[in-house]
PDB file of N, CA and C in Angstrom:
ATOM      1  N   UNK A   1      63.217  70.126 126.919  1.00  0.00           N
ATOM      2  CA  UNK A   1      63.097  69.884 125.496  1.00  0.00           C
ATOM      3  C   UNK A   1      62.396  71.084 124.863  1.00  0.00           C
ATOM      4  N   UNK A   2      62.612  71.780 123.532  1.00  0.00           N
ATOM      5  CA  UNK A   2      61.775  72.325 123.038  1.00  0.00           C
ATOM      6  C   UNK A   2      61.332  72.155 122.112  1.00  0.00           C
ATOM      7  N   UNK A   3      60.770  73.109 121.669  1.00  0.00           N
ATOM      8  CA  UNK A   3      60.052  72.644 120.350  1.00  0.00           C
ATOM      9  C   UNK A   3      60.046  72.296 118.999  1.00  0.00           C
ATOM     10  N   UNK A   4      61.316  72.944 118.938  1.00  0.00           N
ATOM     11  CA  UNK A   4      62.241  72.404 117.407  1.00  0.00           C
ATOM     12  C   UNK A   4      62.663  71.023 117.394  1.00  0.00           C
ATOM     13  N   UNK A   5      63.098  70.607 118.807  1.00  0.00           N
ATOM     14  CA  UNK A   5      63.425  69.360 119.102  1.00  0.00           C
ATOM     15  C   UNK A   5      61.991  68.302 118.836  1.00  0.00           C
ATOM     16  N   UNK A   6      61.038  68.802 119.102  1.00  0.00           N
ATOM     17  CA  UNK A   6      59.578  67.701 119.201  1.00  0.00           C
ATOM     18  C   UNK A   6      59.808  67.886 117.457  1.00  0.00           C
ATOM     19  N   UNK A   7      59.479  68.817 117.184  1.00  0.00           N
ATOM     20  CA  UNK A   7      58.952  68.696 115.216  1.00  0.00           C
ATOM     21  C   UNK A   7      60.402  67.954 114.346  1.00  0.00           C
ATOM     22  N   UNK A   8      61.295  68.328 115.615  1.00  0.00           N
ATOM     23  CA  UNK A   8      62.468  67.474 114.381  1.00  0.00           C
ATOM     24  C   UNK A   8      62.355  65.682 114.481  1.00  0.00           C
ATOM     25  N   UNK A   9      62.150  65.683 115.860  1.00  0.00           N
ATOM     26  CA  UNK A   9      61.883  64.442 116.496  1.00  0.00           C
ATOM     27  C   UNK A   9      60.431  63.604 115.234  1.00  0.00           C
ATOM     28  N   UNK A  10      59.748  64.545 115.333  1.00  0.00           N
ATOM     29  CA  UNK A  10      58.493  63.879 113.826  1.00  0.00           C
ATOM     30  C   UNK A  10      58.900  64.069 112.756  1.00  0.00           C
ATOM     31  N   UNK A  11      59.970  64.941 111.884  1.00  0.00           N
ATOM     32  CA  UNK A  11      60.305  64.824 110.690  1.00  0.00           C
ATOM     33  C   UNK A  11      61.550  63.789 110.988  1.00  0.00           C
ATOM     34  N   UNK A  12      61.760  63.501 112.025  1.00  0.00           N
ATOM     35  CA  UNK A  12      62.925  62.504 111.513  1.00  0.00           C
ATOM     36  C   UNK A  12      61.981  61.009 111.584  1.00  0.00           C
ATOM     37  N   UNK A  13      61.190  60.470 112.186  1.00  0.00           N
ATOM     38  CA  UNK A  13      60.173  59.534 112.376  1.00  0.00           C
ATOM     39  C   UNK A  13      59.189  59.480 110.573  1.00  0.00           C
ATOM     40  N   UNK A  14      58.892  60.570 110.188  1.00  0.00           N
ATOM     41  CA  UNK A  14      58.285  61.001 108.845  1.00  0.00           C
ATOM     42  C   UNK A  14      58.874  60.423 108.065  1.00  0.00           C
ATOM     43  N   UNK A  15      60.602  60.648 108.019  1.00  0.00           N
ATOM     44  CA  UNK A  15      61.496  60.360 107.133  1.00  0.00           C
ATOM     45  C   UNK A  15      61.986  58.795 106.784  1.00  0.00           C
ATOM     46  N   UNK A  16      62.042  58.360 108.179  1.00  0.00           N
ATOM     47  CA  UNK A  16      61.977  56.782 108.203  1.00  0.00           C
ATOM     48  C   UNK A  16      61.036  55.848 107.573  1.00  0.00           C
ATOM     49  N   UNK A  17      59.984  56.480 108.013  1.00  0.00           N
ATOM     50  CA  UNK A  17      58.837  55.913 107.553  1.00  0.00           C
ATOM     51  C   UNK A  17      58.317  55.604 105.880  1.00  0.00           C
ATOM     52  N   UNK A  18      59.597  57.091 105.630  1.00  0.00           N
ATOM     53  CA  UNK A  18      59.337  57.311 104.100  1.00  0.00           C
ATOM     54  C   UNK A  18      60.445  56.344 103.429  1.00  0.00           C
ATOM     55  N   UNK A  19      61.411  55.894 104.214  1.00  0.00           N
ATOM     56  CA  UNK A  19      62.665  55.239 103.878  1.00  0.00           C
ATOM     57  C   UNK A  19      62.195  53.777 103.856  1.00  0.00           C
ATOM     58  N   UNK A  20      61.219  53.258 104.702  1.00  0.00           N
ATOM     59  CA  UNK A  20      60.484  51.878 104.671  1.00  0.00           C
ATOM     60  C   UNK A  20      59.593  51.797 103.680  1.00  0.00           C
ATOM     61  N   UNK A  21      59.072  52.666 103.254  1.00  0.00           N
ATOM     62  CA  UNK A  21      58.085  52.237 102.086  1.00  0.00           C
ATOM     63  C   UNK A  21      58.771  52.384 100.653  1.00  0.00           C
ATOM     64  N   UNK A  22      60.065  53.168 100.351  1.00  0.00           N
ATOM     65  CA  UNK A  22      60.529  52.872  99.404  1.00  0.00           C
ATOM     66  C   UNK A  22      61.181  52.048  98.735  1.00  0.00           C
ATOM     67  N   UNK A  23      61.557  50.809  99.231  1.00  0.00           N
ATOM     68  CA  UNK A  23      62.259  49.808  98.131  1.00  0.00           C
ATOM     69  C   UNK A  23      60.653  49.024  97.405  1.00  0.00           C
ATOM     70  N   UNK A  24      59.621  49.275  98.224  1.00  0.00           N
ATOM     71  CA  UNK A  24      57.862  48.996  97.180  1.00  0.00           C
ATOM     72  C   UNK A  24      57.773  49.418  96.220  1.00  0.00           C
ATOM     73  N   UNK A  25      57.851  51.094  96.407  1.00  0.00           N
ATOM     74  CA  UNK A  25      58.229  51.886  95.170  1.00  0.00           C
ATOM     75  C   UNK A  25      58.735  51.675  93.694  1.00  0.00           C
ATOM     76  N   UNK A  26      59.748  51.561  94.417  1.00  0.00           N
ATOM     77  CA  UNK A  26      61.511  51.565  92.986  1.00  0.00           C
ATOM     78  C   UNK A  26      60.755  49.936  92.878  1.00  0.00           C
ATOM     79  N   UNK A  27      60.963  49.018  92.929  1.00  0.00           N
ATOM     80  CA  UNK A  27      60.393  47.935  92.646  1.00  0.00           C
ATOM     81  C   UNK A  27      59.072  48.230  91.810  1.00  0.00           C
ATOM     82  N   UNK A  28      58.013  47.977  91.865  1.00  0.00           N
ATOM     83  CA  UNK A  28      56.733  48.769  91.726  1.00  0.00           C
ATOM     84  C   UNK A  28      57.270  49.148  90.555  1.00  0.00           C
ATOM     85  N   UNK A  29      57.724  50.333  90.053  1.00  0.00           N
ATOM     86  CA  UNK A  29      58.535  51.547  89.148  1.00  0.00           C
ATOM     87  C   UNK A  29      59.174  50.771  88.125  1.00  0.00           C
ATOM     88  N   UNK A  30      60.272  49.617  88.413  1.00  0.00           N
ATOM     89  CA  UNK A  30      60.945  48.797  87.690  1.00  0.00           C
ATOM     90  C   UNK A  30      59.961  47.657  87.160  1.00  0.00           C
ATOM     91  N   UNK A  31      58.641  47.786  87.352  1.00  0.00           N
ATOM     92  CA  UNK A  31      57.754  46.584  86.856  1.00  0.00           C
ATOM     93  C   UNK A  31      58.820  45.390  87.274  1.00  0.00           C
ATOM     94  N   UNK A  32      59.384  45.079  88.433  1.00  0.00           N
ATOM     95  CA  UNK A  32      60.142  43.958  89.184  1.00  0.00           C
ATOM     96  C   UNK A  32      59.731  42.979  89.624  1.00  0.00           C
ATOM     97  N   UNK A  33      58.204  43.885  90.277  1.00  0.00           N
ATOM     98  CA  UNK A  33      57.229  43.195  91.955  1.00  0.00           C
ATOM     99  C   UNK A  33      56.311  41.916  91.233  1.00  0.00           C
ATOM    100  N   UNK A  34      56.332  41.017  91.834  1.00  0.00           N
ATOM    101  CA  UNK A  34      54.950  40.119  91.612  1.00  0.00           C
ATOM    102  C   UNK A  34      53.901  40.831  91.622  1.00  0.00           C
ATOM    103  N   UNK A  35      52.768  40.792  91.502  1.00  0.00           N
ATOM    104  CA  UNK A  35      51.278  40.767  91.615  1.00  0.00           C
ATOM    105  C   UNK A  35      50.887  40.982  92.619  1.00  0.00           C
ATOM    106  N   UNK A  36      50.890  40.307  93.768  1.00  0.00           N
ATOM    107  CA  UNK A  36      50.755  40.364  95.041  1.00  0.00           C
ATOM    108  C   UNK A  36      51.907  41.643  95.618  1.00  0.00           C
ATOM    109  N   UNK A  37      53.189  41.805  95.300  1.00  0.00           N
ATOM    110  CA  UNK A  37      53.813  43.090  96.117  1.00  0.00           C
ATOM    111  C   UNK A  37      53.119  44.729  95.218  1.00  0.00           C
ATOM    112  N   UNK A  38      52.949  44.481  94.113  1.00  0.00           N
ATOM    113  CA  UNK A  38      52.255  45.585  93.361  1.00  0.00           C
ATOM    114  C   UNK A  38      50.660  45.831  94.065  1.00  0.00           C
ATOM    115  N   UNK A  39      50.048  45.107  94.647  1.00  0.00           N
ATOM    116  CA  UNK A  39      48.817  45.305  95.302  1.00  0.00           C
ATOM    117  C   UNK A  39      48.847  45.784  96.544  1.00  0.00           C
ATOM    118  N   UNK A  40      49.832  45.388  97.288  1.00  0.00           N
ATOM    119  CA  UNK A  40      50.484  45.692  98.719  1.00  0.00           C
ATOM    120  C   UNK A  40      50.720  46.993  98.280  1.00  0.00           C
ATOM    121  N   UNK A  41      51.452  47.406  96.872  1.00  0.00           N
ATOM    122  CA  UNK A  41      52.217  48.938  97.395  1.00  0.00           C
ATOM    123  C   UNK A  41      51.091  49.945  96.941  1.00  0.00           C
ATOM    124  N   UNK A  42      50.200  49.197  96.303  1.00  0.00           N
ATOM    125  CA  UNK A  42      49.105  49.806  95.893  1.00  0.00           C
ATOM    126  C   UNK A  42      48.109  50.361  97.066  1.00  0.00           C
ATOM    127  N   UNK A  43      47.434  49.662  97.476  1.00  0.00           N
ATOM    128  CA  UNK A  43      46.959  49.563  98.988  1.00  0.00           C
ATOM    129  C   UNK A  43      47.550  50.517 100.006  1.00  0.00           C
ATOM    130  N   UNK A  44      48.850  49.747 100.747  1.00  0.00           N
ATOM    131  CA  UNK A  44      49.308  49.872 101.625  1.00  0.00           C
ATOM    132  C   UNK A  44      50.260  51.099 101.955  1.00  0.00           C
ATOM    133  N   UNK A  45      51.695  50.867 100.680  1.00  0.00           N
ATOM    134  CA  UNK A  45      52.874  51.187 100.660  1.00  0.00           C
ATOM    135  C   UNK A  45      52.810  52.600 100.385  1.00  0.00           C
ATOM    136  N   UNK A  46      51.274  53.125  99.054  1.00  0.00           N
ATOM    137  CA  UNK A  46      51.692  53.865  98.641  1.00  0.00           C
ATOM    138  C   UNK A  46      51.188  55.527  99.346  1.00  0.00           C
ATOM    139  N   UNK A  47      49.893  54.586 100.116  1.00  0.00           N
ATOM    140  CA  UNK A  47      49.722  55.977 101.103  1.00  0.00           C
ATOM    141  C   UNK A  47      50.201  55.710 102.085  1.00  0.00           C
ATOM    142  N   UNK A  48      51.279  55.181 102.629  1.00  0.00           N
ATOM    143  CA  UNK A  48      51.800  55.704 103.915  1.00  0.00           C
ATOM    144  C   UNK A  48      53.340  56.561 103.323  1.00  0.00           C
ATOM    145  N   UNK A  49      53.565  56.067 101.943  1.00  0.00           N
ATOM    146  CA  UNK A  49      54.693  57.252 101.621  1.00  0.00           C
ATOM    147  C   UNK A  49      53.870  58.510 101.549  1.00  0.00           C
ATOM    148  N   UNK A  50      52.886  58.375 100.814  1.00  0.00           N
ATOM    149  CA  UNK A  50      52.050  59.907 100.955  1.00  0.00           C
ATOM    150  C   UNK A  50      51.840  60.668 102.607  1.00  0.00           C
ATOM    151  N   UNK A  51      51.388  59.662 102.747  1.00  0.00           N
ATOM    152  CA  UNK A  51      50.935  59.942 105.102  1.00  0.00           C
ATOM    153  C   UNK A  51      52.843  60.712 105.566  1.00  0.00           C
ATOM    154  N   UNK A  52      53.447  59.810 105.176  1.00  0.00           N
ATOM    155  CA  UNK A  52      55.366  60.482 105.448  1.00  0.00           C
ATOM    156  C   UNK A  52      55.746  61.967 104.774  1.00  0.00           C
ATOM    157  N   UNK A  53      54.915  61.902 103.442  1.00  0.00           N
ATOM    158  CA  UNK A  53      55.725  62.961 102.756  1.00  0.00           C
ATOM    159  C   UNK A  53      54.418  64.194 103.087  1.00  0.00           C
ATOM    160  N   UNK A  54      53.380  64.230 103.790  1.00  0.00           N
ATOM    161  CA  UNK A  54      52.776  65.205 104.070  1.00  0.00           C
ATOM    162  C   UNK A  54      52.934  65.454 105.224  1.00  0.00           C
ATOM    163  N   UNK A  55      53.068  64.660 106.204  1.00  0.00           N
ATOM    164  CA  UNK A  55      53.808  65.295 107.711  1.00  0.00           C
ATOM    165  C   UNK A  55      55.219  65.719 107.711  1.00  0.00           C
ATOM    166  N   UNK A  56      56.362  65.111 106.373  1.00  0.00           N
ATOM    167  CA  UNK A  56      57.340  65.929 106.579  1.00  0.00           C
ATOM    168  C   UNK A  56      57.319  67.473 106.061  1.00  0.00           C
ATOM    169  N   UNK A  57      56.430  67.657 105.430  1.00  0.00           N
ATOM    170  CA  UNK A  57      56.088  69.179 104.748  1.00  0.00           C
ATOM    171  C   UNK A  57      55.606  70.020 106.151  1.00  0.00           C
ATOM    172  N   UNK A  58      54.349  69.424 106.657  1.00  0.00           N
ATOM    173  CA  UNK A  58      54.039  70.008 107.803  1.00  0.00           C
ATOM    174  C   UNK A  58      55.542  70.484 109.184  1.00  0.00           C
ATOM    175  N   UNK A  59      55.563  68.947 109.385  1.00  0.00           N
ATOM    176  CA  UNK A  59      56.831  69.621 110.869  1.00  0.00           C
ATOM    177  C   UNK A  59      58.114  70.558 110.040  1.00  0.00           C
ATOM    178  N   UNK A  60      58.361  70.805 108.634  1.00  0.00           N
ATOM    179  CA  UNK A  60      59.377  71.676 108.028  1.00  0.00           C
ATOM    180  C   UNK A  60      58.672  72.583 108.193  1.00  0.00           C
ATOM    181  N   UNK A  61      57.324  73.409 108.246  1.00  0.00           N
ATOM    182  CA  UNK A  61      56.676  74.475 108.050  1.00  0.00           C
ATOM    183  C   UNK A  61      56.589  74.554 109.370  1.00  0.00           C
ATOM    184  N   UNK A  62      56.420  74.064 110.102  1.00  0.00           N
ATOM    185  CA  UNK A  62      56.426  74.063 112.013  1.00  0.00           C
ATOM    186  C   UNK A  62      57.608  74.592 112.388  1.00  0.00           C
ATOM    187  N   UNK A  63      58.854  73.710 111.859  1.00  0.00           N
ATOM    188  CA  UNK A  63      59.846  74.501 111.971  1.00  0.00           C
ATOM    189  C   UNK A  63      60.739  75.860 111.650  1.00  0.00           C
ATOM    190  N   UNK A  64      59.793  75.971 110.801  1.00  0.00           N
ATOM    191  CA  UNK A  64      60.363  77.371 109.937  1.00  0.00           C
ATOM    192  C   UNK A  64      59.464  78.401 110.357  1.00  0.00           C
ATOM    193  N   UNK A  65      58.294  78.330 111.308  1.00  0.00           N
ATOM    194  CA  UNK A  65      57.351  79.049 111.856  1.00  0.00           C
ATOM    195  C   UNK A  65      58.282  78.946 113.298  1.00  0.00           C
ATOM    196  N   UNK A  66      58.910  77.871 113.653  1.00  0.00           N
ATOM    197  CA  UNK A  66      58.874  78.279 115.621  1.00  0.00           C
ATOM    198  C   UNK A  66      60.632  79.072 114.803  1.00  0.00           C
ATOM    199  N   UNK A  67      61.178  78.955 114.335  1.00  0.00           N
ATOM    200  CA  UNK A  67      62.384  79.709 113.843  1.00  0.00           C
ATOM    201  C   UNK A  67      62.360  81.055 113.801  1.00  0.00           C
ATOM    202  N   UNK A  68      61.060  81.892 113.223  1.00  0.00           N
ATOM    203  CA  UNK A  68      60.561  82.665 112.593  1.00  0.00           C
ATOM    204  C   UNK A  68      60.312  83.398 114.259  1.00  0.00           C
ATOM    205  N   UNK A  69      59.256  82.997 115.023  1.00  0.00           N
ATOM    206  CA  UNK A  69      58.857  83.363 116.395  1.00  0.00           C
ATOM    207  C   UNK A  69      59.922  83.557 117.230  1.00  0.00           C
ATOM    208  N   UNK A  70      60.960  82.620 117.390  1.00  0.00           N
ATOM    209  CA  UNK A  70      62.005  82.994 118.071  1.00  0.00           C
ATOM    210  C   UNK A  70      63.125  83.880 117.818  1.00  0.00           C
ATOM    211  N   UNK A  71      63.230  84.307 116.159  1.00  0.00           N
ATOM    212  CA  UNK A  71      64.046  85.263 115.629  1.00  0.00           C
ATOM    213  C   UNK A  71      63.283  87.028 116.080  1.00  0.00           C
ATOM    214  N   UNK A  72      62.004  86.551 115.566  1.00  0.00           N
ATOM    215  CA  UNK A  72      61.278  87.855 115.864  1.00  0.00           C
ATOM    216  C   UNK A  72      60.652  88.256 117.712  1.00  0.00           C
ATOM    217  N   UNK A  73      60.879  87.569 118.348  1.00  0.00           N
ATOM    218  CA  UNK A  73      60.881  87.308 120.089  1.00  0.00           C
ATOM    219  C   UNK A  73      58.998  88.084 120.191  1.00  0.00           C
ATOM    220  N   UNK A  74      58.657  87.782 118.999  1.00  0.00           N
ATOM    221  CA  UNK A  74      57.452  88.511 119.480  1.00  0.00           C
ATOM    222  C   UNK A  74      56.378  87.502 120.019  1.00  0.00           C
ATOM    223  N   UNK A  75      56.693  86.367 120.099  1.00  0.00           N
ATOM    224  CA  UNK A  75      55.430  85.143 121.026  1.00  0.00           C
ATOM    225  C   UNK A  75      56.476  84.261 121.527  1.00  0.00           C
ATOM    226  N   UNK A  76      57.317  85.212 122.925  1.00  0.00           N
ATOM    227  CA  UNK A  76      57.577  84.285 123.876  1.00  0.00           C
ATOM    228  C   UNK A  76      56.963  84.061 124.980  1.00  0.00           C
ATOM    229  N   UNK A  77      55.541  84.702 125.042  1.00  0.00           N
ATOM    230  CA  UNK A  77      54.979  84.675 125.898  1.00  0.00           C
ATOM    231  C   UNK A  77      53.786  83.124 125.312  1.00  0.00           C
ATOM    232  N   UNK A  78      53.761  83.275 124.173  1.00  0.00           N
ATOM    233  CA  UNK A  78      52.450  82.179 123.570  1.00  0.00           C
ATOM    234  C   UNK A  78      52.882  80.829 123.570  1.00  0.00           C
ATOM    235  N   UNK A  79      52.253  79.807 123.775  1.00  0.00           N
ATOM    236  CA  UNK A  79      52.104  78.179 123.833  1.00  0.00           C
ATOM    237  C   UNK A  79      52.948  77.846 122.943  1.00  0.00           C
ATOM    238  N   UNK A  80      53.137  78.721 121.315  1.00  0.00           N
ATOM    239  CA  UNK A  80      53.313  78.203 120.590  1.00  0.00           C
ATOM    240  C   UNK A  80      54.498  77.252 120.632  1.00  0.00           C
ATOM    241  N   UNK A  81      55.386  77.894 121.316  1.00  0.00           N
ATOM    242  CA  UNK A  81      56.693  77.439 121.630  1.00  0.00           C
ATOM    243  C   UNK A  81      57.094  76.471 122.585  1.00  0.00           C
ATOM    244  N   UNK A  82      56.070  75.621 123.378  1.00  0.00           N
ATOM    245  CA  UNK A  82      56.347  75.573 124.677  1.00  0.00           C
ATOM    246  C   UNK A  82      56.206  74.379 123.947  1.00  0.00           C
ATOM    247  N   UNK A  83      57.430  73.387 124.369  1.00  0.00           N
ATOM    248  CA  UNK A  83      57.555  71.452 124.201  1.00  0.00           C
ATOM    249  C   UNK A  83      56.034  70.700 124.304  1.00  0.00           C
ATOM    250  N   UNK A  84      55.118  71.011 125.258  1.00  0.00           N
ATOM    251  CA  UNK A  84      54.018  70.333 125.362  1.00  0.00           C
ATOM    252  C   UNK A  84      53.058  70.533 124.021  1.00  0.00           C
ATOM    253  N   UNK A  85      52.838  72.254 123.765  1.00  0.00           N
ATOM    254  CA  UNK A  85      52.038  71.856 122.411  1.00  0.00           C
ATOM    255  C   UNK A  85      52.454  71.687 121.071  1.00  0.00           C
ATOM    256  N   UNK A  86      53.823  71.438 121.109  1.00  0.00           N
ATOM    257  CA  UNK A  86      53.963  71.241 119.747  1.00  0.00           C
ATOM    258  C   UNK A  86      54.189  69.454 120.381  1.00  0.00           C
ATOM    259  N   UNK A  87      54.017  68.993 121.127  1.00  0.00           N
ATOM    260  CA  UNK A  87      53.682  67.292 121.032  1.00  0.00           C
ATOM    261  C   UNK A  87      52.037  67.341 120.486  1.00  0.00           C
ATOM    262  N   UNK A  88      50.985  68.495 121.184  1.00  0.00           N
ATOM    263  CA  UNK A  88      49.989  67.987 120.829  1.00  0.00           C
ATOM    264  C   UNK A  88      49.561  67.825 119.498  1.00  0.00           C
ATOM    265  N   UNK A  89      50.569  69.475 118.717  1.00  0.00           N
ATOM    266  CA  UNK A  89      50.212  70.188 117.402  1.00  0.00           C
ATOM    267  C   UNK A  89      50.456  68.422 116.653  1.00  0.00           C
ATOM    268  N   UNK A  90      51.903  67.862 116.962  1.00  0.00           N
ATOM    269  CA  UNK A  90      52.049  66.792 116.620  1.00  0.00           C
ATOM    270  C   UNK A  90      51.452  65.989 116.105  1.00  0.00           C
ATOM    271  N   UNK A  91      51.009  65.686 117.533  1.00  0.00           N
ATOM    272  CA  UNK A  91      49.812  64.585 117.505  1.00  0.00           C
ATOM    273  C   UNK A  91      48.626  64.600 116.531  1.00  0.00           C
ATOM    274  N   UNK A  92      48.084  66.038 116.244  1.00  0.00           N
ATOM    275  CA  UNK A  92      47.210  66.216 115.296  1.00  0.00           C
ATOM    276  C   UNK A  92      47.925  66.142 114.309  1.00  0.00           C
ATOM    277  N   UNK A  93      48.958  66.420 113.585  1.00  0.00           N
ATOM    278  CA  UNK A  93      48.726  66.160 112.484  1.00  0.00           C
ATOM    279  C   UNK A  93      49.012  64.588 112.326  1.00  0.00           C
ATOM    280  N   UNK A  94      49.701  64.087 113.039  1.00  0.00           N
ATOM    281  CA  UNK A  94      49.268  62.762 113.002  1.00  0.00           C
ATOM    282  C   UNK A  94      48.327  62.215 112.670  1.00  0.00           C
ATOM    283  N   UNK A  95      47.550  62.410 113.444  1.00  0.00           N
ATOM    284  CA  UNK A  95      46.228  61.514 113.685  1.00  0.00           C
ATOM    285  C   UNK A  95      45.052  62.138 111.998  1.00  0.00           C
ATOM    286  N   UNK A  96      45.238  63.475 112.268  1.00  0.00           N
ATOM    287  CA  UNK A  96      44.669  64.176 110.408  1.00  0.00           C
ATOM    288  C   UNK A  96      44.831  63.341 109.545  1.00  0.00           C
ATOM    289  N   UNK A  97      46.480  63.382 109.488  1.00  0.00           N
ATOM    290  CA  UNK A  97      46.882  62.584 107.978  1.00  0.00           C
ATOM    291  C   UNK A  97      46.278  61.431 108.380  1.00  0.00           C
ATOM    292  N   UNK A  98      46.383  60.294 109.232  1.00  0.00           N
ATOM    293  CA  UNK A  98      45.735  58.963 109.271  1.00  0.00           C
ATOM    294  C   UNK A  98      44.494  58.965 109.015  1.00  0.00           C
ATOM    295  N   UNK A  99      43.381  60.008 109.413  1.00  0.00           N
ATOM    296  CA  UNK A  99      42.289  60.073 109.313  1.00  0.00           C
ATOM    297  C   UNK A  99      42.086  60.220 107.953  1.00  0.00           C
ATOM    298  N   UNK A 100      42.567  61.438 107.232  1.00  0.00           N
ATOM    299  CA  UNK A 100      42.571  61.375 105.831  1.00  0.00           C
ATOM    300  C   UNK A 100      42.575  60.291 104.764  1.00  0.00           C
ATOM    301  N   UNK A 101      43.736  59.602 105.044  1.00  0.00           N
ATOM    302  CA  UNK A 101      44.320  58.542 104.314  1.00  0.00           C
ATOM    303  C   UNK A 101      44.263  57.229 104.721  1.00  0.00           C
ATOM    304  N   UNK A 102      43.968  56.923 105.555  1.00  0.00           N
ATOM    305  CA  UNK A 102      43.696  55.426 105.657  1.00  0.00           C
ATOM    306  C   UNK A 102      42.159  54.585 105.171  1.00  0.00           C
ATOM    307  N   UNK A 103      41.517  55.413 104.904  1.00  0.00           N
ATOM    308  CA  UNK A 103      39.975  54.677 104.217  1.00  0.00           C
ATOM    309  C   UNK A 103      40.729  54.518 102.922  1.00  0.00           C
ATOM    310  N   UNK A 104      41.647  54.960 102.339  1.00  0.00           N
ATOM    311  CA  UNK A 104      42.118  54.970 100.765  1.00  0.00           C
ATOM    312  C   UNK A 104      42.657  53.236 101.332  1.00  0.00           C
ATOM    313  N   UNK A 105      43.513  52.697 102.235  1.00  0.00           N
ATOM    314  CA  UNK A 105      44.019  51.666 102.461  1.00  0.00           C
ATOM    315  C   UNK A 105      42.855  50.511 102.368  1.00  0.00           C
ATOM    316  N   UNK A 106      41.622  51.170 103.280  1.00  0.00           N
ATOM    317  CA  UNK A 106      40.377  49.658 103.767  1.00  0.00           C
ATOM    318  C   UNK A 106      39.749  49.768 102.660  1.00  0.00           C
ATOM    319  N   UNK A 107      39.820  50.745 101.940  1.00  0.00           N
ATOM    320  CA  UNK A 107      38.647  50.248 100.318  1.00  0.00           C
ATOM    321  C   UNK A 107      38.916  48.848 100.063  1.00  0.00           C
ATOM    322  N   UNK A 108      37.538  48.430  99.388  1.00  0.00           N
ATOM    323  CA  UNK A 108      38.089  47.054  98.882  1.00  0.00           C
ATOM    324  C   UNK A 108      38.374  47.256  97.470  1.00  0.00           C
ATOM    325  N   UNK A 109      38.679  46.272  97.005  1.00  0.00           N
ATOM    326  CA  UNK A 109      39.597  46.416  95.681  1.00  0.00           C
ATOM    327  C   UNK A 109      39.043  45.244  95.240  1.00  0.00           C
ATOM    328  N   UNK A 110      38.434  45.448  93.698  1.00  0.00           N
ATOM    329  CA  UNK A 110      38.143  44.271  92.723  1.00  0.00           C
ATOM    330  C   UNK A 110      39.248  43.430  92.510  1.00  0.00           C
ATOM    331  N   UNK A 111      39.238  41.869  92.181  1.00  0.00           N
ATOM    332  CA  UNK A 111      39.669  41.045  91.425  1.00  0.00           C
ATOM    333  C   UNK A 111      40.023  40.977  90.336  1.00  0.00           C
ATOM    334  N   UNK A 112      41.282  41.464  90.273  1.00  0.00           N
ATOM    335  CA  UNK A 112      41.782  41.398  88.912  1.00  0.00           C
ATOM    336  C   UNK A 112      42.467  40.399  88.471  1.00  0.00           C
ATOM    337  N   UNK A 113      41.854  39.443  87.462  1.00  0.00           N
ATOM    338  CA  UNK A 113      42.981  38.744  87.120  1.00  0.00           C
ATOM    339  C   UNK A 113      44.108  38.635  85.778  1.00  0.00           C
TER     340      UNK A 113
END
């Protein structure tokens, strides 16, 4: 496996992810949602489209960097390229964006009625 394959493998996972949180959205958008789904997309829905649409920016810039390295053959000797660390590079930004963005999810939120 290499490494274009791992970052495409997370922008296509990114993309899904971004494809599940959007019918919250467009709903949400159309003033459609009850009360209760407008709080969910509020909460929930709306940073994990954010958490999707900042790791798909990242693995596109991953990819356009290991593109870049392999056109120019000047780091075939470096990690950069090698299937294992772009699972780890992965993994971090994974785990970043979650770290970032998920206290925005556990805030508590006043009672509005």
């Amino acid at each position: 496996m290499r490494s274009t394959t791992v970052y495409l493998i997370n922008l296509l996972l990114a993309d899904i992810l971004l494809l599940l949180v959007l019918p919250f959205k467009i709903l949400k958008d159309l003033q459609a949602a009850p009360w209760e789904l407008m709080v969910f997309q509020c909460q929930a829905s709306s940073v994990t489209m954010y958490i999707s649409l900042y790791a798909s920016i990242a693995f596109l810039a991953f990819i356009i960097v290991d593109h870049y390295l392999k056109d120019r053959h000047t780091a075939q000797s470096l990690r950069l390229q090698e299937a294992g660390f772009a699972w780890l590079l992965s993994l971090v930004v994974w785990m970043l964006l979650l770290l970032i963005m998920v206290p925005n999810m556990a805030l508590p939120t006043k009672e509005v009625e």
